[in-house]
N, C-alpha and C. Protein backbone atom coordinates (compact mmCIF):
# COMPACT_ATOMS: atom_id res chain seq x y z
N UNK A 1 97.05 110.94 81.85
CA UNK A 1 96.17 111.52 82.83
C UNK A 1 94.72 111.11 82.58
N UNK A 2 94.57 110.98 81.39
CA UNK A 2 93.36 110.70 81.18
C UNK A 2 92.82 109.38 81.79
N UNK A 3 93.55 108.19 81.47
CA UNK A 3 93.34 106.37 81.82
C UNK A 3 93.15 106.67 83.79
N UNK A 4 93.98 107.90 84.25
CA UNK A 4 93.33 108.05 85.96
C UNK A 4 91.87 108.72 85.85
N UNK A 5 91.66 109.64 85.64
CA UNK A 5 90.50 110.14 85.10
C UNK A 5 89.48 108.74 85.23
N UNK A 6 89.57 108.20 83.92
CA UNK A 6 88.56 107.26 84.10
C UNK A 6 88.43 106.45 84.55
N UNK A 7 89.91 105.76 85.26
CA UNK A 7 89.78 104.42 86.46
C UNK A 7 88.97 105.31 87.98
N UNK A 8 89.31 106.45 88.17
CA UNK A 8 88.84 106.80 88.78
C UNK A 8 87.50 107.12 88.87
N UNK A 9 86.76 107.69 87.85
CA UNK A 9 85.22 107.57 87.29
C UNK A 9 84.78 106.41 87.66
N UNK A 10 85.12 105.32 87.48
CA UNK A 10 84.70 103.85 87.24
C UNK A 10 84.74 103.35 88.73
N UNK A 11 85.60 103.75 89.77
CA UNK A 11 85.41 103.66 90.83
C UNK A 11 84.65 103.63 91.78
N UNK A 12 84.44 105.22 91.33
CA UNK A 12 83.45 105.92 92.22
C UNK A 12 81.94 105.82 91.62
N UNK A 13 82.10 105.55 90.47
CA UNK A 13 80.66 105.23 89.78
C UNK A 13 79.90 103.62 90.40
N UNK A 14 81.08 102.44 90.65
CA UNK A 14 80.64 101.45 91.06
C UNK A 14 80.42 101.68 92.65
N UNK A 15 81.13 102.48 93.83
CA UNK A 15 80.80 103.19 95.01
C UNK A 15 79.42 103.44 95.01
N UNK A 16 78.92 104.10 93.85
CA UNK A 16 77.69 105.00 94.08
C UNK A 16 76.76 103.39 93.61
N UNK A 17 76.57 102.89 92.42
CA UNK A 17 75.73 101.77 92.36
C UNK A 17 75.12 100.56 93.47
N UNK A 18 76.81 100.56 94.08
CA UNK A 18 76.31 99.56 95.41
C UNK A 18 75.93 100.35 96.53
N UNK A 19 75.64 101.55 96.71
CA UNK A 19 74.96 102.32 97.21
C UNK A 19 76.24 102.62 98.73
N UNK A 20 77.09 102.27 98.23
CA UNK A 20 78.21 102.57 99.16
C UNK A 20 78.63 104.32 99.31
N UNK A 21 79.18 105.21 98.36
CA UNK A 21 79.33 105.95 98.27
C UNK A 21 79.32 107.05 99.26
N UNK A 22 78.04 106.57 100.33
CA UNK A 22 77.85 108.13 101.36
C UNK A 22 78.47 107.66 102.80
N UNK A 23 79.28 106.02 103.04
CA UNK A 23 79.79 106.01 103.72
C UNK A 23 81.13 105.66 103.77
N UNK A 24 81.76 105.79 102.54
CA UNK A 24 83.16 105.54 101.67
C UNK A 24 84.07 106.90 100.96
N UNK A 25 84.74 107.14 102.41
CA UNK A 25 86.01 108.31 102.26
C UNK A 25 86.98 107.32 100.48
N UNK A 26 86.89 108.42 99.95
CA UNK A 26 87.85 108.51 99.21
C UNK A 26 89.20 108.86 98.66
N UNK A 27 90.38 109.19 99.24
CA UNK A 27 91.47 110.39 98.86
C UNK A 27 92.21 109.53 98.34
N UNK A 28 93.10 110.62 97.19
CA UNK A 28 93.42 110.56 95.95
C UNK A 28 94.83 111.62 96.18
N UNK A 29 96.03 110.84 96.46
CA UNK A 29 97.32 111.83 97.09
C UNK A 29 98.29 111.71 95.70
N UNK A 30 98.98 113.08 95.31
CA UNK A 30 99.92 112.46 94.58
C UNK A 30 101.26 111.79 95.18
N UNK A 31 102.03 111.55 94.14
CA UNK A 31 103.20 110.96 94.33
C UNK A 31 104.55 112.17 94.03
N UNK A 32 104.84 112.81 95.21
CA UNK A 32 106.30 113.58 95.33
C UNK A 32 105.62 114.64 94.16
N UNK A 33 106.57 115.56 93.90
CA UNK A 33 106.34 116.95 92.98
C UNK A 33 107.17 116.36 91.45
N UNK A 34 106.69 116.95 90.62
CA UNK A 34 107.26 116.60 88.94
C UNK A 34 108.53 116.28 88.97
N UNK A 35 108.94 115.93 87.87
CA UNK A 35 110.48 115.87 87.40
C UNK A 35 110.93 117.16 86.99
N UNK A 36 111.42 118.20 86.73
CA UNK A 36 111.34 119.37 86.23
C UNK A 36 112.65 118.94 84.87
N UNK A 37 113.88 118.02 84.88
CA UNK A 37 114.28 117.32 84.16
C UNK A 37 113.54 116.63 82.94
N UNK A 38 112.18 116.64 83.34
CA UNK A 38 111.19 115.70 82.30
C UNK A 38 110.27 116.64 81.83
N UNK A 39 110.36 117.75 82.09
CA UNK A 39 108.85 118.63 81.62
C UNK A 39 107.90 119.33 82.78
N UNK A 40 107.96 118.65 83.84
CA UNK A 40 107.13 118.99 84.87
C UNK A 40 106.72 120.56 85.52
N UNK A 41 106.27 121.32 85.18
CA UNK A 41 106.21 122.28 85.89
C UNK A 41 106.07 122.72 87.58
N UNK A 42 106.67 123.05 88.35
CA UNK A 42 106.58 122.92 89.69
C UNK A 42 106.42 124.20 90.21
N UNK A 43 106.23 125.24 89.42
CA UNK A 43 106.75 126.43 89.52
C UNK A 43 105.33 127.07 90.34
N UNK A 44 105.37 127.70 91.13
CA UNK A 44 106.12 128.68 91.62
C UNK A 44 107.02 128.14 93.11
N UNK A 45 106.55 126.51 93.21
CA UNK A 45 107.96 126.11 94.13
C UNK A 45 109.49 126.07 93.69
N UNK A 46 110.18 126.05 94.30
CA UNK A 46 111.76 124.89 94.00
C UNK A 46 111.70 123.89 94.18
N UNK A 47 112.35 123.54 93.29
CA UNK A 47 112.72 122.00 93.36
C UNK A 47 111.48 121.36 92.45
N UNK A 48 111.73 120.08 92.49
CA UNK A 48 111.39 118.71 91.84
C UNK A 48 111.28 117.48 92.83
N UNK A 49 110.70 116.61 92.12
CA UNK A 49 110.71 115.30 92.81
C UNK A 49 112.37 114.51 92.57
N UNK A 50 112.51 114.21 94.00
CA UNK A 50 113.43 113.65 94.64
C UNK A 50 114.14 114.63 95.17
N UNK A 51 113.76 116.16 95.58
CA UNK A 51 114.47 117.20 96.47
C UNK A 51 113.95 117.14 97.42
N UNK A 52 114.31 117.91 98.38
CA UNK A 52 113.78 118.02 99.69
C UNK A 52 112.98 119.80 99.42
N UNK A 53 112.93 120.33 98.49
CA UNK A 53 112.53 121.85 98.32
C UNK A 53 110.88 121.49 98.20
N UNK A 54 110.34 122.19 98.62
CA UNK A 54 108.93 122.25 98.53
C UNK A 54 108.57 121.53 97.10
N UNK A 55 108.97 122.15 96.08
CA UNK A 55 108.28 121.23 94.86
C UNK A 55 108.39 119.68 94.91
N UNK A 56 109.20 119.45 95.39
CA UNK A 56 109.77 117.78 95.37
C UNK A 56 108.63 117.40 96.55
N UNK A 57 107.96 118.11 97.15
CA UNK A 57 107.27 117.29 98.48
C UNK A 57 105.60 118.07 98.62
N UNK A 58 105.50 118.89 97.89
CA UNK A 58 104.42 119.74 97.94
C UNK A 58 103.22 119.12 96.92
N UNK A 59 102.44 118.31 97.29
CA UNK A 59 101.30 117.47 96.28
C UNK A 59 99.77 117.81 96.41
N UNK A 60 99.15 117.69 95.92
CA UNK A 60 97.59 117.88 95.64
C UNK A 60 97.77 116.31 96.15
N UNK A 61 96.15 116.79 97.13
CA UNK A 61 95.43 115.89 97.54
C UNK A 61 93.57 115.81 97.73
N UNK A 62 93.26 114.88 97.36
CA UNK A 62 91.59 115.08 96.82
C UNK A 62 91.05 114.49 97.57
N UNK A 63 89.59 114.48 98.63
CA UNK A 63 89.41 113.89 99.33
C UNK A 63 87.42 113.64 98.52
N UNK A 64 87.09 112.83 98.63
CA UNK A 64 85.83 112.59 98.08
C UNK A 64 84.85 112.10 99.20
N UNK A 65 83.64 112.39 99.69
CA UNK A 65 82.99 112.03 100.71
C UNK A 65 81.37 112.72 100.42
N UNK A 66 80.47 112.08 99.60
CA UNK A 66 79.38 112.64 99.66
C UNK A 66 78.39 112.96 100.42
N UNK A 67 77.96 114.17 101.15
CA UNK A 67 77.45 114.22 102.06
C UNK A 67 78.13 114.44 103.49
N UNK A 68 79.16 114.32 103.42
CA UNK A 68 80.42 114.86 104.36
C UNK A 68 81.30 115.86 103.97
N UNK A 69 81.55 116.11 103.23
CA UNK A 69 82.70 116.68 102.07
C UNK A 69 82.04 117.62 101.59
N UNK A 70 81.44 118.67 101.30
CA UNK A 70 81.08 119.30 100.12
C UNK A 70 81.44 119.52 99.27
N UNK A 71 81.32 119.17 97.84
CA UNK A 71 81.95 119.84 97.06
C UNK A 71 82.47 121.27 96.68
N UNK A 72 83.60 121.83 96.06
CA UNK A 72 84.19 122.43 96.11
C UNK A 72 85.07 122.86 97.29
N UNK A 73 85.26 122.36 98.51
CA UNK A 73 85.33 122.27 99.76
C UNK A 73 87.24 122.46 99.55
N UNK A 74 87.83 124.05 99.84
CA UNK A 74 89.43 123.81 100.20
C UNK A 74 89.87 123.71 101.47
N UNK A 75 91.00 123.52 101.41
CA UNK A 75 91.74 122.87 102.69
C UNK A 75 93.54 123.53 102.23
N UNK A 76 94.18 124.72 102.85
CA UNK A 76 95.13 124.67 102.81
C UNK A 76 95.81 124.61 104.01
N UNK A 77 95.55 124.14 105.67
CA UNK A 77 96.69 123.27 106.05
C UNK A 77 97.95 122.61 105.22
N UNK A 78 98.68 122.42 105.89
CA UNK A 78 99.79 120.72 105.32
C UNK A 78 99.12 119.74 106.06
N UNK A 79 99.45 118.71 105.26
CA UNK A 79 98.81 117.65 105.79
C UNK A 79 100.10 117.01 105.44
N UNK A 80 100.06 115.09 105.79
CA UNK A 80 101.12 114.30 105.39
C UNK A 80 100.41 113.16 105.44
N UNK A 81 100.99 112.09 104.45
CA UNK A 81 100.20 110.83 104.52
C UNK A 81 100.15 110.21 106.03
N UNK A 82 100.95 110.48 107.04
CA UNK A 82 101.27 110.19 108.26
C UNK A 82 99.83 110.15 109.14
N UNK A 83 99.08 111.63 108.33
CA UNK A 83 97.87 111.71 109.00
C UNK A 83 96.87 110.63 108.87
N UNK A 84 96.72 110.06 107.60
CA UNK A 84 96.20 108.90 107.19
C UNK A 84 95.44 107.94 108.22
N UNK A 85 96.31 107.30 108.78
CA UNK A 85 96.25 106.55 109.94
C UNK A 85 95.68 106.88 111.39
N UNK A 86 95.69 107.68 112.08
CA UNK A 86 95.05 108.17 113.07
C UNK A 86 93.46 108.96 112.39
N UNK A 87 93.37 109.13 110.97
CA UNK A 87 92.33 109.46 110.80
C UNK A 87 91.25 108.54 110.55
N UNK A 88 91.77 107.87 109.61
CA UNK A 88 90.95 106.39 109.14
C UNK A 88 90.75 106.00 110.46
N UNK A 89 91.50 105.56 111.77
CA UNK A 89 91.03 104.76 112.52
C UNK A 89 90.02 105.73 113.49
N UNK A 90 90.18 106.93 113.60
CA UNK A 90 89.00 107.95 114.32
C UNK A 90 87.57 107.07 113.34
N UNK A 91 88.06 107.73 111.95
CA UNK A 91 86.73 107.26 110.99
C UNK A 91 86.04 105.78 111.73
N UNK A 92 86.91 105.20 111.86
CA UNK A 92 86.42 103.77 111.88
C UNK A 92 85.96 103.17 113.29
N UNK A 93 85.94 104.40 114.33
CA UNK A 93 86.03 103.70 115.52
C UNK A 93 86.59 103.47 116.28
N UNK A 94 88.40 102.81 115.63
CA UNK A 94 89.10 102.36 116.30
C UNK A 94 90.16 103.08 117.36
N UNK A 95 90.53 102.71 118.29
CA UNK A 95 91.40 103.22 119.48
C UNK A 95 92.50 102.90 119.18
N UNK A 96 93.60 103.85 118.65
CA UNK A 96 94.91 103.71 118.74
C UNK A 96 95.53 103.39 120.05
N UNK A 97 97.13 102.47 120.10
CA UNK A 97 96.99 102.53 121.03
C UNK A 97 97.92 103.45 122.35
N UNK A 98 97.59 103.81 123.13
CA UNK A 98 98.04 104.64 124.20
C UNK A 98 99.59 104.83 124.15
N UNK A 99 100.11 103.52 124.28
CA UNK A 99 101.67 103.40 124.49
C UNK A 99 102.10 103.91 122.98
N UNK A 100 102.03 103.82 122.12
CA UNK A 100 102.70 104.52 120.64
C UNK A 100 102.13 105.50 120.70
N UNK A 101 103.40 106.56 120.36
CA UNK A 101 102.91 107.69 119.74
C UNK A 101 103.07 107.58 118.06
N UNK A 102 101.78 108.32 118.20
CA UNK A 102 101.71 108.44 116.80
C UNK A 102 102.07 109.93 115.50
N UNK A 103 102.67 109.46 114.86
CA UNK A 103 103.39 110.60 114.30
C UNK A 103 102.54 111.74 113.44
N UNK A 104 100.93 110.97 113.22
CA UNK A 104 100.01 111.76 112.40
C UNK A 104 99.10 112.27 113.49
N UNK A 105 98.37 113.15 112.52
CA UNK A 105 96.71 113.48 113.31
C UNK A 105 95.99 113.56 112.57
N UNK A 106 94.89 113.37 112.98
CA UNK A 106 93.25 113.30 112.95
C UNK A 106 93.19 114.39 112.15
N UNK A 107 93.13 114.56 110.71
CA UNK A 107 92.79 115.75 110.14
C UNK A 107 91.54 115.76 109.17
N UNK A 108 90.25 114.45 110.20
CA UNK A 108 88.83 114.51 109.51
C UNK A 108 88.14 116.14 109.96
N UNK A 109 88.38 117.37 110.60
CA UNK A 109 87.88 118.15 110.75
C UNK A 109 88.53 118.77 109.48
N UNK A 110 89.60 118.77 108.73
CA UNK A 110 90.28 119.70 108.02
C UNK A 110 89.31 119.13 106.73
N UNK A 111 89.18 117.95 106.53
CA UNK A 111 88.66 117.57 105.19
C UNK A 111 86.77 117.92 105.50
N UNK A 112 86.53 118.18 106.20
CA UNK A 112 85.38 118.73 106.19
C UNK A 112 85.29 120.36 106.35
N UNK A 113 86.26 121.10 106.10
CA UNK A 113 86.39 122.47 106.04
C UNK A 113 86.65 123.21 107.09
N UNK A 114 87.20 122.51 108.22
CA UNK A 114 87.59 122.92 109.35
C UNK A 114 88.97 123.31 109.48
N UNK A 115 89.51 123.08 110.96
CA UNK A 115 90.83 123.18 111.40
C UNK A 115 91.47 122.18 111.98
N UNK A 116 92.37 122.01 112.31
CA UNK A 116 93.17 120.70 113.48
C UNK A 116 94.22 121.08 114.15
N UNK A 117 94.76 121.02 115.39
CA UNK A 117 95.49 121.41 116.02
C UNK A 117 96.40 120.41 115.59
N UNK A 118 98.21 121.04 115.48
CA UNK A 118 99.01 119.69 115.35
C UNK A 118 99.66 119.13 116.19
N UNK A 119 99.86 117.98 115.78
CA UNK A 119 100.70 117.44 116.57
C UNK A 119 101.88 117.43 117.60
């Protein structure tokens, strides 16, 4: 945990030098819920990673945005990486297009301490 820790430090430290930082979303999703077979604590969900029970699918997610974001800033919606995509491209400007539906939403109001209607 630690070697993320500091790749991550090192990241965001070179973000902030090139003076990028206040217009560079950051998030930081895990991967599925512990092994509970390996040590993992998941508790007070069920399950583990590779179940379908909340622990196996229930992850911390970190969103970094200085000056957008406040720190300490929670968010307990669900979200899904699904949202990803319709958000980044709001972020960016871009127009999804009409004929696909898209399976995520726009959840830049949630990471700024808001709400989002779903999908």
């Amino acid at each position: 945990m630690l070697e993320v820790a500091e790749n991550t430090d090192q990241i965001l430290g070179e973000l902030r030098s090139r003076g990028l930082a206040a217009r560079t979303l950051v998030i930081f999703n895990g991967d599925h819920g512990g092994a509970p077979e390996h040590g993992s604590p998941n508790g007070p969900l069920r399950g583990g990673k590779g179940s379908m029970w909340e622990g196996g699918m229930h992850v911390p997610t970190i969103a970094w945005w200085p000056g957008r974001i406040l720190a300490g800033t929670r968010a307990d919606p669900i979200s899904t990486m699904m949202d990803i995509l319709p958000t980044s491209a709001r972020l960016a400007g871009a127009t999804l297009p009409a004929w696909r539906r898209m399976d995520g939403v726009d959840i830049g109001p949630v990471l700024r301490g808001g709400t989002v209607a779903s999908a």
